[in-house]
C-alpha atoms as a PDB file:
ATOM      1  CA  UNK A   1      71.860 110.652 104.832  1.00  0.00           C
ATOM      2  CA  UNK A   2      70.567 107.275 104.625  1.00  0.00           C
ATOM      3  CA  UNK A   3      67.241 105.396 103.968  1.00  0.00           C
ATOM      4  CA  UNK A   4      65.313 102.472 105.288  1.00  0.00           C
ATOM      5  CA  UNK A   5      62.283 100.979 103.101  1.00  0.00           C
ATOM      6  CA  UNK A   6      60.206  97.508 104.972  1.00  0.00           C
ATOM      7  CA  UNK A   7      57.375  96.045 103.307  1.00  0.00           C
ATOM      8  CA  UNK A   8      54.234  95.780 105.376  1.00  0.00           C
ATOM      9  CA  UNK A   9      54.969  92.382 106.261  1.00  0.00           C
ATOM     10  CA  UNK A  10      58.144  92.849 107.104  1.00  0.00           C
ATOM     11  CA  UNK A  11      57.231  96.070 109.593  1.00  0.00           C
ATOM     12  CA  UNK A  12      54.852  93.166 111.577  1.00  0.00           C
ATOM     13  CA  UNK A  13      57.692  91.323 112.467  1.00  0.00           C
ATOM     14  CA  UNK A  14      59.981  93.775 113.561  1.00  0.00           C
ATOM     15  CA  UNK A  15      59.775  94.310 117.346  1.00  0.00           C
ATOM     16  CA  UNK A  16      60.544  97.433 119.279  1.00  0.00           C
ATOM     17  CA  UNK A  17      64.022  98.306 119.993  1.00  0.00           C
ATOM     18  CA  UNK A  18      63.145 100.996 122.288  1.00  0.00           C
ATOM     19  CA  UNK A  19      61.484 100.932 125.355  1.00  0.00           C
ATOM     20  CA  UNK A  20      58.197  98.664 125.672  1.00  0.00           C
ATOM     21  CA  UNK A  21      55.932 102.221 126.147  1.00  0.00           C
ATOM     22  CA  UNK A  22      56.885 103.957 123.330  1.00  0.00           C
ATOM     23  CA  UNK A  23      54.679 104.224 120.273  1.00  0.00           C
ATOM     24  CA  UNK A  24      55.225 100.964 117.755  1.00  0.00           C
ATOM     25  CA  UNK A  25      53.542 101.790 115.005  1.00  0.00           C
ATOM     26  CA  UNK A  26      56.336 103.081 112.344  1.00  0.00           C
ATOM     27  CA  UNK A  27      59.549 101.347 111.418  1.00  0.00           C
ATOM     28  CA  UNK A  28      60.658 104.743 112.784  1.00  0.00           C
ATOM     29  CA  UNK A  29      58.883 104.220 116.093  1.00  0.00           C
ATOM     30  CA  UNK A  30      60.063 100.550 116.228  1.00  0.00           C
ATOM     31  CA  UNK A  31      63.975 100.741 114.760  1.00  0.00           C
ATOM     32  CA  UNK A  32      64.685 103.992 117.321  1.00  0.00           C
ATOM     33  CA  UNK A  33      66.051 103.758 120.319  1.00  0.00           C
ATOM     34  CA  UNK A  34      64.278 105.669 121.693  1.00  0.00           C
ATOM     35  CA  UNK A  35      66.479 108.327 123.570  1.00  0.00           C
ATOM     36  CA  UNK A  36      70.306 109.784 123.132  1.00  0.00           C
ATOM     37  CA  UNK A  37      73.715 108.403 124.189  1.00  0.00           C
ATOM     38  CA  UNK A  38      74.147 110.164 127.170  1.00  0.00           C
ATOM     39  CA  UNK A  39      78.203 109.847 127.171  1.00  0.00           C
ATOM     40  CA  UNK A  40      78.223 110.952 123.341  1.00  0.00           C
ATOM     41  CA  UNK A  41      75.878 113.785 124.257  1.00  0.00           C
ATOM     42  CA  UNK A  42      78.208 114.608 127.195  1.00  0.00           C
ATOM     43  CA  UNK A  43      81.205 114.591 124.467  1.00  0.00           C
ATOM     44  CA  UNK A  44      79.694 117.536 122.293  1.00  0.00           C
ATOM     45  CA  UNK A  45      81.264 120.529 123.815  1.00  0.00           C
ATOM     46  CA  UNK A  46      84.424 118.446 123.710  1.00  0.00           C
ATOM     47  CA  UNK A  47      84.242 118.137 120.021  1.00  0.00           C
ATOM     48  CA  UNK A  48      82.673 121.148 118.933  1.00  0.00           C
ATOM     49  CA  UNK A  49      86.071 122.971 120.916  1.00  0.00           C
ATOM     50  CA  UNK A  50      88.224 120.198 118.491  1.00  0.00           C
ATOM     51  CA  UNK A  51      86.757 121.441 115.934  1.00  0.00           C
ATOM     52  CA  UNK A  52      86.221 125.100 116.301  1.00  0.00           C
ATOM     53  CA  UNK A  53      86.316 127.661 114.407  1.00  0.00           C
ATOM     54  CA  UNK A  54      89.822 127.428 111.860  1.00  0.00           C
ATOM     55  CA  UNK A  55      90.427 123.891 112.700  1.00  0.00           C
ATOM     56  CA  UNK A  56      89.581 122.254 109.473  1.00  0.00           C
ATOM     57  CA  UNK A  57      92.528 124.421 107.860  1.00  0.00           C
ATOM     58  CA  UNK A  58      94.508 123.335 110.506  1.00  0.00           C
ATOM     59  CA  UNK A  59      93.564 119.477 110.186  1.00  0.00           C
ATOM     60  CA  UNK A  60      94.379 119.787 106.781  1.00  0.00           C
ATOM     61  CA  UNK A  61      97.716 121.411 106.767  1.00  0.00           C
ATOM     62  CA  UNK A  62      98.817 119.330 109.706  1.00  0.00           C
ATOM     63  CA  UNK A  63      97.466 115.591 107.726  1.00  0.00           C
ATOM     64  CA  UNK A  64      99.078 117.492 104.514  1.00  0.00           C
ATOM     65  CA  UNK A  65     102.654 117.341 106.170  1.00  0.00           C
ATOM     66  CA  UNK A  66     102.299 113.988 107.465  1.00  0.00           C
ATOM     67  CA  UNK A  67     101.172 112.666 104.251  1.00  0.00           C
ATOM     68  CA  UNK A  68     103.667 114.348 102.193  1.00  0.00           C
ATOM     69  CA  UNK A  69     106.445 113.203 104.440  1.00  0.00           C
ATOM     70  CA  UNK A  70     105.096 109.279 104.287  1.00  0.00           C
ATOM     71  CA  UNK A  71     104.761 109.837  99.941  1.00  0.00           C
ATOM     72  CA  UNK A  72     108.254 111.576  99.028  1.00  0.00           C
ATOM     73  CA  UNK A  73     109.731 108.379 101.360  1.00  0.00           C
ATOM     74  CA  UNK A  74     107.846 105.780  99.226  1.00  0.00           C
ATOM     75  CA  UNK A  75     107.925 107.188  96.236  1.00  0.00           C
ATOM     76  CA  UNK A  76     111.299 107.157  96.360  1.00  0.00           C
ATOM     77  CA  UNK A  77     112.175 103.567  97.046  1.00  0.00           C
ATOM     78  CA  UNK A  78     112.579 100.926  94.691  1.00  0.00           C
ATOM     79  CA  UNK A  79     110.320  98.621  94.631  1.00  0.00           C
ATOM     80  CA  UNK A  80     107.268 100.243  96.603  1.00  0.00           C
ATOM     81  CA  UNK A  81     104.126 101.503  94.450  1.00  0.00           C
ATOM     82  CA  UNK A  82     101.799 104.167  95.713  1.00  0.00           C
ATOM     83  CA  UNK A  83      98.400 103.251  94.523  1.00  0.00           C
ATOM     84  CA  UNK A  84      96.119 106.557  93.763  1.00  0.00           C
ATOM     85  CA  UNK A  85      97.256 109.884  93.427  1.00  0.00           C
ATOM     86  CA  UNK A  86     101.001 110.216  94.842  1.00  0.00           C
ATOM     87  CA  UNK A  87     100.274 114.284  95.905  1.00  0.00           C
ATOM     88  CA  UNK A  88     100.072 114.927  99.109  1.00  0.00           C
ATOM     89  CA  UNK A  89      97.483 117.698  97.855  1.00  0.00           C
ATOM     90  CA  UNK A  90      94.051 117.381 100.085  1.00  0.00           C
ATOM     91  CA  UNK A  91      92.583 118.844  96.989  1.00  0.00           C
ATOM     92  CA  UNK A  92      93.438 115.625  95.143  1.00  0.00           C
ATOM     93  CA  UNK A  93      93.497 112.868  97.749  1.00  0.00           C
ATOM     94  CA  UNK A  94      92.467 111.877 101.703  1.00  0.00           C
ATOM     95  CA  UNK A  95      95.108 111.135 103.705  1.00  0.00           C
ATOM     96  CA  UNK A  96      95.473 107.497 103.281  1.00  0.00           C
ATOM     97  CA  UNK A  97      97.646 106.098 101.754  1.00  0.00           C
ATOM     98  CA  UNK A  98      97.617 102.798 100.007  1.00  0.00           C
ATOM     99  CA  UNK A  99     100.482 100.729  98.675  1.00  0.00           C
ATOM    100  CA  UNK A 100     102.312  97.511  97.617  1.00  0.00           C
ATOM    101  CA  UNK A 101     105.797  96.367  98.009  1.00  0.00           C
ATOM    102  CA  UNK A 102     107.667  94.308  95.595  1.00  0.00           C
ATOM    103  CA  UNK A 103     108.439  90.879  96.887  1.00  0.00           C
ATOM    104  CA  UNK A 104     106.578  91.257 100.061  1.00  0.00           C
ATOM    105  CA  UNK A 105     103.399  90.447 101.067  1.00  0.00           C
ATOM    106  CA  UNK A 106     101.291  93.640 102.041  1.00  0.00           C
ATOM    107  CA  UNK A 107     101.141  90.831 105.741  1.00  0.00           C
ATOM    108  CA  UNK A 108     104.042  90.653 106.129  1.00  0.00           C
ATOM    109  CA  UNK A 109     105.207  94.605 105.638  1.00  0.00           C
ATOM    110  CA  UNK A 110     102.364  95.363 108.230  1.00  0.00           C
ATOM    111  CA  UNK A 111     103.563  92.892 111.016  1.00  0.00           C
ATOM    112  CA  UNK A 112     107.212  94.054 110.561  1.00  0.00           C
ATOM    113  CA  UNK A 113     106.342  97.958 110.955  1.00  0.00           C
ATOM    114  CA  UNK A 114     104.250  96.542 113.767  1.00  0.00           C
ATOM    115  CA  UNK A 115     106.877  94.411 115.500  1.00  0.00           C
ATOM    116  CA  UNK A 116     109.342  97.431 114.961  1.00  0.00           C
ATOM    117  CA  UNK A 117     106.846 100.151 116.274  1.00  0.00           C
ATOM    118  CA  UNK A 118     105.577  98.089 119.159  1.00  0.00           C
ATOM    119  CA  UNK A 119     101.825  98.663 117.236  1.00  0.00           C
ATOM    120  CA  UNK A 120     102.565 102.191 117.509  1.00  0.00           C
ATOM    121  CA  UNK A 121     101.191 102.938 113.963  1.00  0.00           C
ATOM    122  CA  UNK A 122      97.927 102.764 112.527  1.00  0.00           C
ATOM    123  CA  UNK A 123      98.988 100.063 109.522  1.00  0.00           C
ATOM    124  CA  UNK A 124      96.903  97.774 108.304  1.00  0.00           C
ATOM    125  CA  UNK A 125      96.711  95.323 104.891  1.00  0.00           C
ATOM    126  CA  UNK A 126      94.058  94.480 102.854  1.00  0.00           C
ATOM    127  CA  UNK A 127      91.264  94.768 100.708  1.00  0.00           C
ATOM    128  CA  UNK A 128      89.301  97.117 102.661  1.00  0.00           C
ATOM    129  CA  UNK A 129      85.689  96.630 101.299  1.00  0.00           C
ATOM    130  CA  UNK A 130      87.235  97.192  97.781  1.00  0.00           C
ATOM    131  CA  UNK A 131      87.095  93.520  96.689  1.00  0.00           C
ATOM    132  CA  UNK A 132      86.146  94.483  93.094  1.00  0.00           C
ATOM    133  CA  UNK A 133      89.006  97.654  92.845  1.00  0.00           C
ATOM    134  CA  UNK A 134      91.625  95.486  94.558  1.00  0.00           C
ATOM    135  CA  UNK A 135      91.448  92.562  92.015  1.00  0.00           C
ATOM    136  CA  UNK A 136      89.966  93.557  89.043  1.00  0.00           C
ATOM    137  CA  UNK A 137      91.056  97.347  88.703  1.00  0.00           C
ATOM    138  CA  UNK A 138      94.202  96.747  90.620  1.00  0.00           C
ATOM    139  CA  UNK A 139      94.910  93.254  89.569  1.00  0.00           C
ATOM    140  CA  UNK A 140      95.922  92.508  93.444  1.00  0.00           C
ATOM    141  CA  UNK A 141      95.528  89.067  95.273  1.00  0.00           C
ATOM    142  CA  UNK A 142      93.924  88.292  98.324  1.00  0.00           C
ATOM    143  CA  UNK A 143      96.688  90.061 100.361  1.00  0.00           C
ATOM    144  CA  UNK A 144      95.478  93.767  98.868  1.00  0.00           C
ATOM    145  CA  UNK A 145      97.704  96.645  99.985  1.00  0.00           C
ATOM    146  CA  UNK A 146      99.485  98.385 102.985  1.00  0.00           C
ATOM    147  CA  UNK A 147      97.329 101.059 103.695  1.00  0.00           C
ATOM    148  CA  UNK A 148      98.266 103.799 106.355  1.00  0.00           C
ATOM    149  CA  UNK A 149      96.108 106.420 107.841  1.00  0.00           C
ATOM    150  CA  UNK A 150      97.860 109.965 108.071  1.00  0.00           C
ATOM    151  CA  UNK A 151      94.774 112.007 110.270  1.00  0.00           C
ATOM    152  CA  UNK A 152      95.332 114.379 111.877  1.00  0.00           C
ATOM    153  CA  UNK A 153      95.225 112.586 115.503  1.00  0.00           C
ATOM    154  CA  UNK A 154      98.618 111.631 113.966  1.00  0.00           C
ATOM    155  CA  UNK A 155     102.097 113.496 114.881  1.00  0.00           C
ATOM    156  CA  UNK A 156     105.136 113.054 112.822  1.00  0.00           C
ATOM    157  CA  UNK A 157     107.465 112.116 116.191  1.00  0.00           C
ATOM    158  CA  UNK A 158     107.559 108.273 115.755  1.00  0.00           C
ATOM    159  CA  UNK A 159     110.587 108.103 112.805  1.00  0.00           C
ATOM    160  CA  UNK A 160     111.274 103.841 111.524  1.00  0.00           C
ATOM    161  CA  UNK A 161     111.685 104.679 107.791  1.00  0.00           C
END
């Protein structure tokens, strides 16, 4: 859900985005675009079978198992600190995981896994729009944490640990 409030001044300098016959009275009338995506409304059956009628037990399992496999291998190395909860529960946590490795820049373990992997992985390093949480919750520098996505358009075939 979201909300848009413009002043009356500002609403007389917006122009259209929709097409040039279309009502422009409302912020509504001028900030719509005045007619669907055609290719996302051709996608809807497509989804709607993705995510049918059991799937969001299966998502979950399946993003459990990757998840738990990715935690019990860094929890159990020296040196690496899960940030967040370290259960691969999806009743306590998504499934991304966040962490930092001693010694290393959260850079430069990305671009290894990446130069191993061939960019096969979803890694990435960072702050993530979390400026306040990375530095002063987490105490972090600019270089933030490894964070790795385990969703369920993941599979667990691709083994580097």
């Amino acid at each position: 859900m979201s909300m848009l409030y413009a002043s009356d001044k500002a609403l007389e300098a917006v122009k259209s985005q929709g097409h040039f016959f279309n009502p422009h009275k409302t912020l509504s009338h001028k900030l719509g675009l005045a007619g669907s995506s055609y290719e996302l409304v051709a996608s809807l059956p497509a989804v709607l079978s993705y995510l049918g009628p059991g799937s969001w037990d299966a998502i979950s399992s399946h993003e459990e198992r990757l998840q738990r496999t990715l935690l019990e291998y860094l929890t159990q190395k020296p040196g690496i600190k899960v940030i967040g909860e370290q259960s691969s529960d999806p009743k306590v946590r998504v499934s991304t995981v966040s962490f930092v490795v001693d010694g290393r820049t959260s850079q430069d373990v990305v671009e290894a896994v990446e130069r191993k992997t061939a960019g096969e992985i979803g890694i990435r390093w960072g702050g993530f729009y979390s400026e306040r949480l990375k530095t002063e919750v987490l105490g972090l520098g600019k270089d933030g944490v490894v964070r790795v996505s385990m969703v369920h358009y993941n599979t667990g075939e691709l083994h580097i640990l």
